[in-house]
N, C-alpha and C. Protein backbone atom coordinates (compact mmCIF):
# COMPACT_ATOMS: atom_id res chain seq x y z
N UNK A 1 0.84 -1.17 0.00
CA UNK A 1 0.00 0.00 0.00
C UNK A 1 0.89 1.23 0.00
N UNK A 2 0.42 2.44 -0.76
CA UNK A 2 1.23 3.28 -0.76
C UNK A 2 1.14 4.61 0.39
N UNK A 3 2.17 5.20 0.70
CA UNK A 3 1.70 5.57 1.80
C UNK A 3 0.33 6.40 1.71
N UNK A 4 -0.16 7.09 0.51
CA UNK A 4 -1.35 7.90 0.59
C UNK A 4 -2.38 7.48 1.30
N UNK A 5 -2.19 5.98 0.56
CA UNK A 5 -3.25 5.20 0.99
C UNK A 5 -3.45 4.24 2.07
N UNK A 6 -2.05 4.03 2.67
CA UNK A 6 -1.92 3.54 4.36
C UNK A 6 -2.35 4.39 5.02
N UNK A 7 -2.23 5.84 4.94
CA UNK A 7 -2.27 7.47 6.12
C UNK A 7 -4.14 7.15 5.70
N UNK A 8 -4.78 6.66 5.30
CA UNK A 8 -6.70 6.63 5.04
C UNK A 8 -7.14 5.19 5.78
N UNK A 9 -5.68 4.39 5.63
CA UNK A 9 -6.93 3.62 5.95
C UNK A 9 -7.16 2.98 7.54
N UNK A 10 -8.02 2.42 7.87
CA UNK A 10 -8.65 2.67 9.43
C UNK A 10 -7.58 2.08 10.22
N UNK A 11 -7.20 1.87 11.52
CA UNK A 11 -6.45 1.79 12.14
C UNK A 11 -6.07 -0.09 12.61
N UNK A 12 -7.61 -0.51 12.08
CA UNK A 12 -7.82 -1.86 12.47
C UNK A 12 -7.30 -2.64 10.83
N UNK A 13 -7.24 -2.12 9.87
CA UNK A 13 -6.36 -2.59 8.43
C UNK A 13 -5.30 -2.68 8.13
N UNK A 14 -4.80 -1.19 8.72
CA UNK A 14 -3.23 -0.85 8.89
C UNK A 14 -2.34 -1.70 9.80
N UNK A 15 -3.04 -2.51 11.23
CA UNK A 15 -2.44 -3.14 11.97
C UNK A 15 -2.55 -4.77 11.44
N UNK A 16 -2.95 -5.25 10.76
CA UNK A 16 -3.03 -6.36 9.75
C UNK A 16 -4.19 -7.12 10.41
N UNK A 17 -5.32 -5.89 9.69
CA UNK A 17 -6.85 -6.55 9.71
C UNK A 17 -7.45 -7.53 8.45
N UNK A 18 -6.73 -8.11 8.05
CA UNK A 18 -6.89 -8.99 6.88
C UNK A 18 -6.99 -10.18 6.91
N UNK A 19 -7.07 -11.07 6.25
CA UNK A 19 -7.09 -12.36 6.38
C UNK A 19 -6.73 -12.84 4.84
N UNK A 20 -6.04 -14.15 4.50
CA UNK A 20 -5.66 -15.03 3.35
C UNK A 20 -6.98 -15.73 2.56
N UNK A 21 -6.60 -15.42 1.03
CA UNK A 21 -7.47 -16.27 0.27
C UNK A 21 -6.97 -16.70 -0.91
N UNK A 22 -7.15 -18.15 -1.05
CA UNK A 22 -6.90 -18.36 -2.57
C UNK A 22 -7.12 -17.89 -3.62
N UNK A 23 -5.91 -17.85 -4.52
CA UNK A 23 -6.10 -17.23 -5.62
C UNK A 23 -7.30 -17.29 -6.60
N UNK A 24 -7.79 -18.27 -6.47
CA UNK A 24 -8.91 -18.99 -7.28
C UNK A 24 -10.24 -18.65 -6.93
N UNK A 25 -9.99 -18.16 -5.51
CA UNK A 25 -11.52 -17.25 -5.48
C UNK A 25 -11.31 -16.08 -5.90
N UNK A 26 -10.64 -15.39 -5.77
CA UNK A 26 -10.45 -14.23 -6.39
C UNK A 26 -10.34 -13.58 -7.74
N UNK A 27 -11.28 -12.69 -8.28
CA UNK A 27 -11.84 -12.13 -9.16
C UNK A 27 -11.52 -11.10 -10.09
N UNK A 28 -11.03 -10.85 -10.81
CA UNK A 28 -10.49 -9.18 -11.34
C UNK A 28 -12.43 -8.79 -11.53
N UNK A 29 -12.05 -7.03 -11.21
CA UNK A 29 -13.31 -6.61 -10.96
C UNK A 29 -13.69 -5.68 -12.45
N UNK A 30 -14.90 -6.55 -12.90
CA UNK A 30 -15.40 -5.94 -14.73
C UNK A 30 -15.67 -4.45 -14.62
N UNK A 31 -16.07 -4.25 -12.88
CA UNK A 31 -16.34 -2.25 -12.86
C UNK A 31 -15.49 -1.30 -12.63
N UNK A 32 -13.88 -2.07 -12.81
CA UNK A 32 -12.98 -1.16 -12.54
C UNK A 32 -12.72 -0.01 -13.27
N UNK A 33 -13.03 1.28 -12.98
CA UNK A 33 -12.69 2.21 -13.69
C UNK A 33 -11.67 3.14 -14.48
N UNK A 34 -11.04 2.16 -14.08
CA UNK A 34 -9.44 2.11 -15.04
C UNK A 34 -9.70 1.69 -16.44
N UNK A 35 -10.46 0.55 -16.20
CA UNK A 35 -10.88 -0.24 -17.34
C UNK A 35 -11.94 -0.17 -18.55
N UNK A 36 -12.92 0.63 -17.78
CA UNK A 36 -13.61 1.44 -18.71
C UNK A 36 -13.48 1.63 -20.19
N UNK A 37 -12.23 2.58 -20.70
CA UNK A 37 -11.90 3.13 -21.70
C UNK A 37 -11.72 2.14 -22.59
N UNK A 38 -11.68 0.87 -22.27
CA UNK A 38 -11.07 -0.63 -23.14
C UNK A 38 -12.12 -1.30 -23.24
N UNK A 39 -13.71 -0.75 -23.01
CA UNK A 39 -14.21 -1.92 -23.50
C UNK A 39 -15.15 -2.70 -22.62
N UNK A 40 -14.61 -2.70 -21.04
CA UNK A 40 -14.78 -3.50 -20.59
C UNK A 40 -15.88 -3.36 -19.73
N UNK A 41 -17.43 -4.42 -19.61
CA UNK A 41 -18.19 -4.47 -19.11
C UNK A 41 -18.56 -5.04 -18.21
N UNK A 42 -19.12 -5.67 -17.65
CA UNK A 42 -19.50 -6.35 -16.61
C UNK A 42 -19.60 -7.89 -17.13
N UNK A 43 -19.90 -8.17 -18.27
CA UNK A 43 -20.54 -9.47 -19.00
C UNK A 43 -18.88 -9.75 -19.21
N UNK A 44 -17.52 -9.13 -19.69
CA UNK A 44 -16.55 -9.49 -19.91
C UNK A 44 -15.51 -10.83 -19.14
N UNK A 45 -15.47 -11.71 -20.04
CA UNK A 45 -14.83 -12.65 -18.93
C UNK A 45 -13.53 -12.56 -18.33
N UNK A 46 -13.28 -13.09 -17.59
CA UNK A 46 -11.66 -12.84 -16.34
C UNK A 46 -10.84 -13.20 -17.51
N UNK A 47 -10.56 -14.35 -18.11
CA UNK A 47 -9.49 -14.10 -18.83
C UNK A 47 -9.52 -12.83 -19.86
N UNK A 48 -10.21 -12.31 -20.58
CA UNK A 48 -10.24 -11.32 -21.21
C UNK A 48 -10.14 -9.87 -20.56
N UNK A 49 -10.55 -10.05 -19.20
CA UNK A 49 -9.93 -8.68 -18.41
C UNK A 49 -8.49 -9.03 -17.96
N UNK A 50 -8.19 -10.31 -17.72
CA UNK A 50 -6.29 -10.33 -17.82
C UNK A 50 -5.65 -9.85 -18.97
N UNK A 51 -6.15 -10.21 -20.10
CA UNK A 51 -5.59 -9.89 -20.90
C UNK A 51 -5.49 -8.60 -21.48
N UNK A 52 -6.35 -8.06 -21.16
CA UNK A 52 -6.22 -6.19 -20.84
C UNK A 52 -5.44 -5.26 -20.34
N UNK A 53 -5.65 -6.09 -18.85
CA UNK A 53 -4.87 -5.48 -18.12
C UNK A 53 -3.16 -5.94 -18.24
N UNK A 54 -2.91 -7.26 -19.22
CA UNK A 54 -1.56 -6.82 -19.72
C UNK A 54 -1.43 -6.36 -20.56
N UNK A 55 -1.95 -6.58 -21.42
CA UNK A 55 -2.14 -4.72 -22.52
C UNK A 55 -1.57 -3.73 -22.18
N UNK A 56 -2.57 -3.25 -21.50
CA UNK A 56 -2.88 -2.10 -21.47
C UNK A 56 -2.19 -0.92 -20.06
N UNK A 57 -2.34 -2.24 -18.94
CA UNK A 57 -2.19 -1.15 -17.58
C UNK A 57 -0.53 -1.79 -16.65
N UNK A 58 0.53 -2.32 -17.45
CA UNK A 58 1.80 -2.39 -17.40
C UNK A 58 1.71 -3.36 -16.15
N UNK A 59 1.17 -4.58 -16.24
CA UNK A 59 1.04 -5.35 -15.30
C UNK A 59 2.58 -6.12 -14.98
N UNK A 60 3.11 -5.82 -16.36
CA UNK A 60 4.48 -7.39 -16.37
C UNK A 60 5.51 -6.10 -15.16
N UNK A 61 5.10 -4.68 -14.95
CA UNK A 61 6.10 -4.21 -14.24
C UNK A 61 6.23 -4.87 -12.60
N UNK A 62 4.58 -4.86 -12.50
CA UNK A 62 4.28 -5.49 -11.04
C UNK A 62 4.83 -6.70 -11.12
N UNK A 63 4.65 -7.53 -12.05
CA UNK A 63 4.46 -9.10 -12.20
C UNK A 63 6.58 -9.15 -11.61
N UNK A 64 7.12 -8.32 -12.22
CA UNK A 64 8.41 -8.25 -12.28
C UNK A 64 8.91 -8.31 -10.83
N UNK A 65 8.45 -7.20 -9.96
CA UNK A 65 8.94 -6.81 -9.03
C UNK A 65 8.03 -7.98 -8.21
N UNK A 66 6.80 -8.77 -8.48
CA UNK A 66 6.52 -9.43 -7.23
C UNK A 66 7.92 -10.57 -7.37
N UNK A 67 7.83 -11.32 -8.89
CA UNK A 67 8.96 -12.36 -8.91
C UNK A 67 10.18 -12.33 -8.43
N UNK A 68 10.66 -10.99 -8.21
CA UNK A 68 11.97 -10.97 -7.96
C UNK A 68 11.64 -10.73 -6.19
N UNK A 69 10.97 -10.06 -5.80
CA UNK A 69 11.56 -9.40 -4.28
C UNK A 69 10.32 -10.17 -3.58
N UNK A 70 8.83 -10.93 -4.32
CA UNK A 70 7.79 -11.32 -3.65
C UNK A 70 6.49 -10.67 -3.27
N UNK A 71 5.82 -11.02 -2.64
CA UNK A 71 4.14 -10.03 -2.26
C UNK A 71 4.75 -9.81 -1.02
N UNK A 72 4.68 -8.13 -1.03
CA UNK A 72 4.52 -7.42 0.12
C UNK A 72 2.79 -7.79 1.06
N UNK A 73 3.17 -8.59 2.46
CA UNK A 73 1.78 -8.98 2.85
C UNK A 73 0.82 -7.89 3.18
N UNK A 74 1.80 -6.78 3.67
CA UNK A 74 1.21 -5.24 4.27
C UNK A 74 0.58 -4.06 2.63
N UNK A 75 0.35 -5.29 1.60
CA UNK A 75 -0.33 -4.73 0.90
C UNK A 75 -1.34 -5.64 0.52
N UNK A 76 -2.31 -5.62 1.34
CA UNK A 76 -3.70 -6.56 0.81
C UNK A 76 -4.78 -5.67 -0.60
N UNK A 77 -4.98 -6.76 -0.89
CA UNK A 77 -5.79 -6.77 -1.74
C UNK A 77 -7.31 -6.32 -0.94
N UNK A 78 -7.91 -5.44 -1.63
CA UNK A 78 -9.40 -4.84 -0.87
C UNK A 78 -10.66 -5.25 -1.86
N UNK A 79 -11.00 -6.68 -1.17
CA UNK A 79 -11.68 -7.69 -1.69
C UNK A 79 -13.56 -6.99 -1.44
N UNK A 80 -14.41 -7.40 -2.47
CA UNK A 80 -15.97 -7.23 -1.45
C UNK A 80 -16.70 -8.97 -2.23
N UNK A 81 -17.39 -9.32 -1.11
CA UNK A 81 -17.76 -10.55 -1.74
C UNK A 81 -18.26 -11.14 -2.77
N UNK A 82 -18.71 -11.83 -3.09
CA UNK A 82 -19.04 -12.54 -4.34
C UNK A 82 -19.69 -13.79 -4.12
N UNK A 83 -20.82 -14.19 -5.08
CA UNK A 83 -21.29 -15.50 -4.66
C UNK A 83 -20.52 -16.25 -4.63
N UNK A 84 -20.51 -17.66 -4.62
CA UNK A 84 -19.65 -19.25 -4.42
C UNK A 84 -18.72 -18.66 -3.81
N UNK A 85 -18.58 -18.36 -2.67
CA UNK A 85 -17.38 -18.35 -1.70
C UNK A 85 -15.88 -17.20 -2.43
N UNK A 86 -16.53 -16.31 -3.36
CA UNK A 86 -15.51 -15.72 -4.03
C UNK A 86 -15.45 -14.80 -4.10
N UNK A 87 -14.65 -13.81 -4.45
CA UNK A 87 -13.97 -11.98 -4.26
C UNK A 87 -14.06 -11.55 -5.37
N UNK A 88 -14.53 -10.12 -5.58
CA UNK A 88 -14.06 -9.13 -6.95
C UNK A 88 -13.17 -8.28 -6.22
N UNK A 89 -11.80 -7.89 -6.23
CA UNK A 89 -11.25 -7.06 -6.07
C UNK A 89 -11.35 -6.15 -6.63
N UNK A 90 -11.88 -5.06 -6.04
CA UNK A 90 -11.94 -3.48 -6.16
C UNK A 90 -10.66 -2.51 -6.13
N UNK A 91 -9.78 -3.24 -5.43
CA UNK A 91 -8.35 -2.30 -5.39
C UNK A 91 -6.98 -3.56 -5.23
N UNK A 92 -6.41 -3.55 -6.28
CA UNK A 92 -5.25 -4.55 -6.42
C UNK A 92 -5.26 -5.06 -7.90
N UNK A 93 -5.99 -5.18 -8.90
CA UNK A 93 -6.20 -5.85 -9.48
C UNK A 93 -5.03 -6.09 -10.71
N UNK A 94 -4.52 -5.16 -10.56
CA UNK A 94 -3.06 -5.77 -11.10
C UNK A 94 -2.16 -6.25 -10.35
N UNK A 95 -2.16 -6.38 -9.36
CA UNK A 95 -1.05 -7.39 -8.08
C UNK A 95 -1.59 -8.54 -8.70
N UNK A 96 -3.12 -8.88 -8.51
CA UNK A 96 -3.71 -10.36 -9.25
C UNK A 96 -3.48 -11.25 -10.06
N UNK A 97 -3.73 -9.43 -10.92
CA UNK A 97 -3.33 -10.25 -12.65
C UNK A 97 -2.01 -11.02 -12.88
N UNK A 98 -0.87 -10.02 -11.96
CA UNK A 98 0.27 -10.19 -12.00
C UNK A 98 1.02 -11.52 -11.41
N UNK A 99 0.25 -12.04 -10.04
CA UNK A 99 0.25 -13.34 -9.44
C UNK A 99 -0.12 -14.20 -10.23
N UNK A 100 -1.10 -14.28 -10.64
CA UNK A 100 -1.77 -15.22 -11.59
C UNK A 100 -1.16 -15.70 -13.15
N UNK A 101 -0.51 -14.51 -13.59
CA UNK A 101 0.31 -15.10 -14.35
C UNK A 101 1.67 -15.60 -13.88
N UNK A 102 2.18 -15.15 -12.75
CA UNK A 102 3.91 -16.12 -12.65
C UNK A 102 3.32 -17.28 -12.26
N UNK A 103 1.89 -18.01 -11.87
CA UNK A 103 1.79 -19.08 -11.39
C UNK A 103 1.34 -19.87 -12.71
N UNK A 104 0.88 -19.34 -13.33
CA UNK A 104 0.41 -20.19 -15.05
C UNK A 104 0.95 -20.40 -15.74
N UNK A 105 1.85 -20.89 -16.47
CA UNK A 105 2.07 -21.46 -17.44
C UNK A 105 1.72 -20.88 -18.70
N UNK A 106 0.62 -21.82 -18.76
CA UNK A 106 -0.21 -21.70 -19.59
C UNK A 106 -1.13 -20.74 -20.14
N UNK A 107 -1.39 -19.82 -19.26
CA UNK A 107 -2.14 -18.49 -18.76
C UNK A 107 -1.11 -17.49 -19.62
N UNK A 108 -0.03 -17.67 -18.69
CA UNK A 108 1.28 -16.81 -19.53
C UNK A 108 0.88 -16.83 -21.30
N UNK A 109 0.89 -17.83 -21.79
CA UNK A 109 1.40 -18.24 -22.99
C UNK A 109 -0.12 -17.69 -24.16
N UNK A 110 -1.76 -17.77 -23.14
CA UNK A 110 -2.72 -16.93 -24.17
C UNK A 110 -2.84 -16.12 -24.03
N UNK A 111 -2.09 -15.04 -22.59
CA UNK A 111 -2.20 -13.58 -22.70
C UNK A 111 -0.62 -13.12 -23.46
N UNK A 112 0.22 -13.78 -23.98
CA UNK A 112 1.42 -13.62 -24.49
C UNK A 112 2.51 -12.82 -23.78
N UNK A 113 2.49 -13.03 -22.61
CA UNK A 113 3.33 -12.81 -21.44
C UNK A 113 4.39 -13.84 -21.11
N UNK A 114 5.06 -14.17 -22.33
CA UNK A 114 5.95 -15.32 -22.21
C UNK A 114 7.51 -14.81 -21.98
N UNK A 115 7.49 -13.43 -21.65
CA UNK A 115 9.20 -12.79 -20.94
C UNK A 115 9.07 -13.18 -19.39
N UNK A 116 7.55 -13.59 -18.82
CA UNK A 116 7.63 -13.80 -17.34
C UNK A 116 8.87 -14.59 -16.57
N UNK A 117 8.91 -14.82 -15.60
CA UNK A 117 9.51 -15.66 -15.24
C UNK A 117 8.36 -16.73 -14.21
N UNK A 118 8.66 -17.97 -14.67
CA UNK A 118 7.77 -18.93 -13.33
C UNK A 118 7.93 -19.33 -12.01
N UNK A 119 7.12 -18.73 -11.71
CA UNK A 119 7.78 -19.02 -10.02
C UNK A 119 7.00 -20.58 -9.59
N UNK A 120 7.97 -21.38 -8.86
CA UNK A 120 8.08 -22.69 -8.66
C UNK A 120 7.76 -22.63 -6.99
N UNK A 121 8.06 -23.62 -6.41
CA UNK A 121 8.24 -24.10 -5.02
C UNK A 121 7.89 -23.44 -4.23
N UNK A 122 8.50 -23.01 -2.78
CA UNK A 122 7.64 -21.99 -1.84
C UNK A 122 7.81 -20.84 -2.54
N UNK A 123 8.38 -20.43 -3.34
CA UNK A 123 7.48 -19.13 -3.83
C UNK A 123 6.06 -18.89 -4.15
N UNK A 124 6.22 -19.79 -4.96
CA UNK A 124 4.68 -20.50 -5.93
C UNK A 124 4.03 -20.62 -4.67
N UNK A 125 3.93 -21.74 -3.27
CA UNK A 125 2.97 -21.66 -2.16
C UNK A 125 2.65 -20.44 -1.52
N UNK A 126 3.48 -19.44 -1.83
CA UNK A 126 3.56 -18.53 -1.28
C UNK A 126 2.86 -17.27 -1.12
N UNK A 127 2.69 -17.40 -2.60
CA UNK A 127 1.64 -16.71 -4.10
C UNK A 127 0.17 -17.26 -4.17
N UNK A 128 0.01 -18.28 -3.69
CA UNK A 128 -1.37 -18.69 -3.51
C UNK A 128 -2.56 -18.77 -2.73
N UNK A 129 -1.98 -17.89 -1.87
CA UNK A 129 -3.22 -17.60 -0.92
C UNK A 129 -2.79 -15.48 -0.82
N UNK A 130 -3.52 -14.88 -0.99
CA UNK A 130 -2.98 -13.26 -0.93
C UNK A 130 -3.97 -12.54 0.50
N UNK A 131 -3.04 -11.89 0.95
CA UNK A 131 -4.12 -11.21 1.92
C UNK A 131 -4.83 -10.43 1.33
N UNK A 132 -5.71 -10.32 2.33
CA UNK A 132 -6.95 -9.48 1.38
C UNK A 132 -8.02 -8.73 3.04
N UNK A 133 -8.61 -7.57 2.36
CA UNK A 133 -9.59 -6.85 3.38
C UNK A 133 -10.66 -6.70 2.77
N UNK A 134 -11.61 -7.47 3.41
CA UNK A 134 -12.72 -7.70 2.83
C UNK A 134 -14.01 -6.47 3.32
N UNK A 135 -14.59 -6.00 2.72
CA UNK A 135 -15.21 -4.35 2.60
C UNK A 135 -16.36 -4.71 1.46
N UNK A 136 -16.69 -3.59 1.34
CA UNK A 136 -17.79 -2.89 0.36
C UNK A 136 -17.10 -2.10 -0.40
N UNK A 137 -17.72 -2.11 -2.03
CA UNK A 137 -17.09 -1.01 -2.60
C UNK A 137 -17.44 0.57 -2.27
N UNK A 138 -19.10 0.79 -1.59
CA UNK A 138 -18.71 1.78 -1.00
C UNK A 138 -17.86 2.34 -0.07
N UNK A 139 -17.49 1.25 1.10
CA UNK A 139 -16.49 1.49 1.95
C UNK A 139 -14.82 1.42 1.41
N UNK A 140 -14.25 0.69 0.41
CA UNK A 140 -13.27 1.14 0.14
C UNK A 140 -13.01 2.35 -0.98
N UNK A 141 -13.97 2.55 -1.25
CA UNK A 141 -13.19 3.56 -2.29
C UNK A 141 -13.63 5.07 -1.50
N UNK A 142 -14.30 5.18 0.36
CA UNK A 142 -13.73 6.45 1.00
C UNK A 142 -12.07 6.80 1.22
N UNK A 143 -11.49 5.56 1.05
CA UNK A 143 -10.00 5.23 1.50
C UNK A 143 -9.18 5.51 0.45
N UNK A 144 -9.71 4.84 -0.78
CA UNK A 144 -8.85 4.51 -2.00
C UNK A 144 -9.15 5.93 -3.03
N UNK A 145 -10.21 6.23 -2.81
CA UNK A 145 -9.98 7.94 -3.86
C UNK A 145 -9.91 9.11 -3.03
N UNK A 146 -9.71 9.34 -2.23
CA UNK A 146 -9.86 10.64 -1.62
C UNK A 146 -8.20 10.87 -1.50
């Protein structure tokens, strides 16, 4: 988290009010307003918003710096729920994108992100569960835009 956005947020988040979730529940979010300008709707599927967001919003820089130095835990992902036990992230969603491809393979290879590097062993375990603060999108975005 950057500091703008550590100095907003509540005192019980900042002290590591979060909790771990698999990658696999977790969602890139179709109402992100970043995303807008590309297209992207609500009906759009997850792989096709990955593949956007390496397009378009310089994900392989994140993807870079998680592979080499790892996920900072004191930057959760600000999750709001979702049916079947699952998350749309509202704020992170390129940390996601970016996890999700050093763990694929294959993923790598149809969004054409094949300069990645793969992360293996406890890295890879490491990468598969992300903290996350689970909220409302009205409640995070008093934190995240102001």
């Amino acid at each position: 988290m950057t500091r703008a956005v550590a100095s907003r947020v509540p005192a019980a988040v900042s002290g590591g009010g979060y909790k771990r979730v698999e990658i696999e529940k977790l969602l890139l979010d179709p109402q992100n307003p970043r995303l807008a300008e590309f297209g992207i709707s609500p009906e759009t599927s997850q792989s096709d918003l990955l593949t956007t967001l390496w397009k378009e919003l310089a994900v392989e820089e994140v993807a870079m710096s998680i592979a080499y130095s790892g996920y900072f835990p004191h930057e959760p992902l600000f999750v709001e729920e979702a049916p079947k036990g699952r998350y749309i992230v509202i704020e992170g969603n390129r940390r996601l994108a970016a996890v999700k491809l050093l763990l694929d393979g294959e993923l790598r290879r149809r969004v054409r992100a094949t300069n990645l590097p793969l992360i293996s062993g406890q890295d890879a375990e490491d990468l598969k569960n992300l903290p996350v603060i689970v909220t409302t999108r009205e409640e995070s975005w008093r934190y995240l835009d102001s």
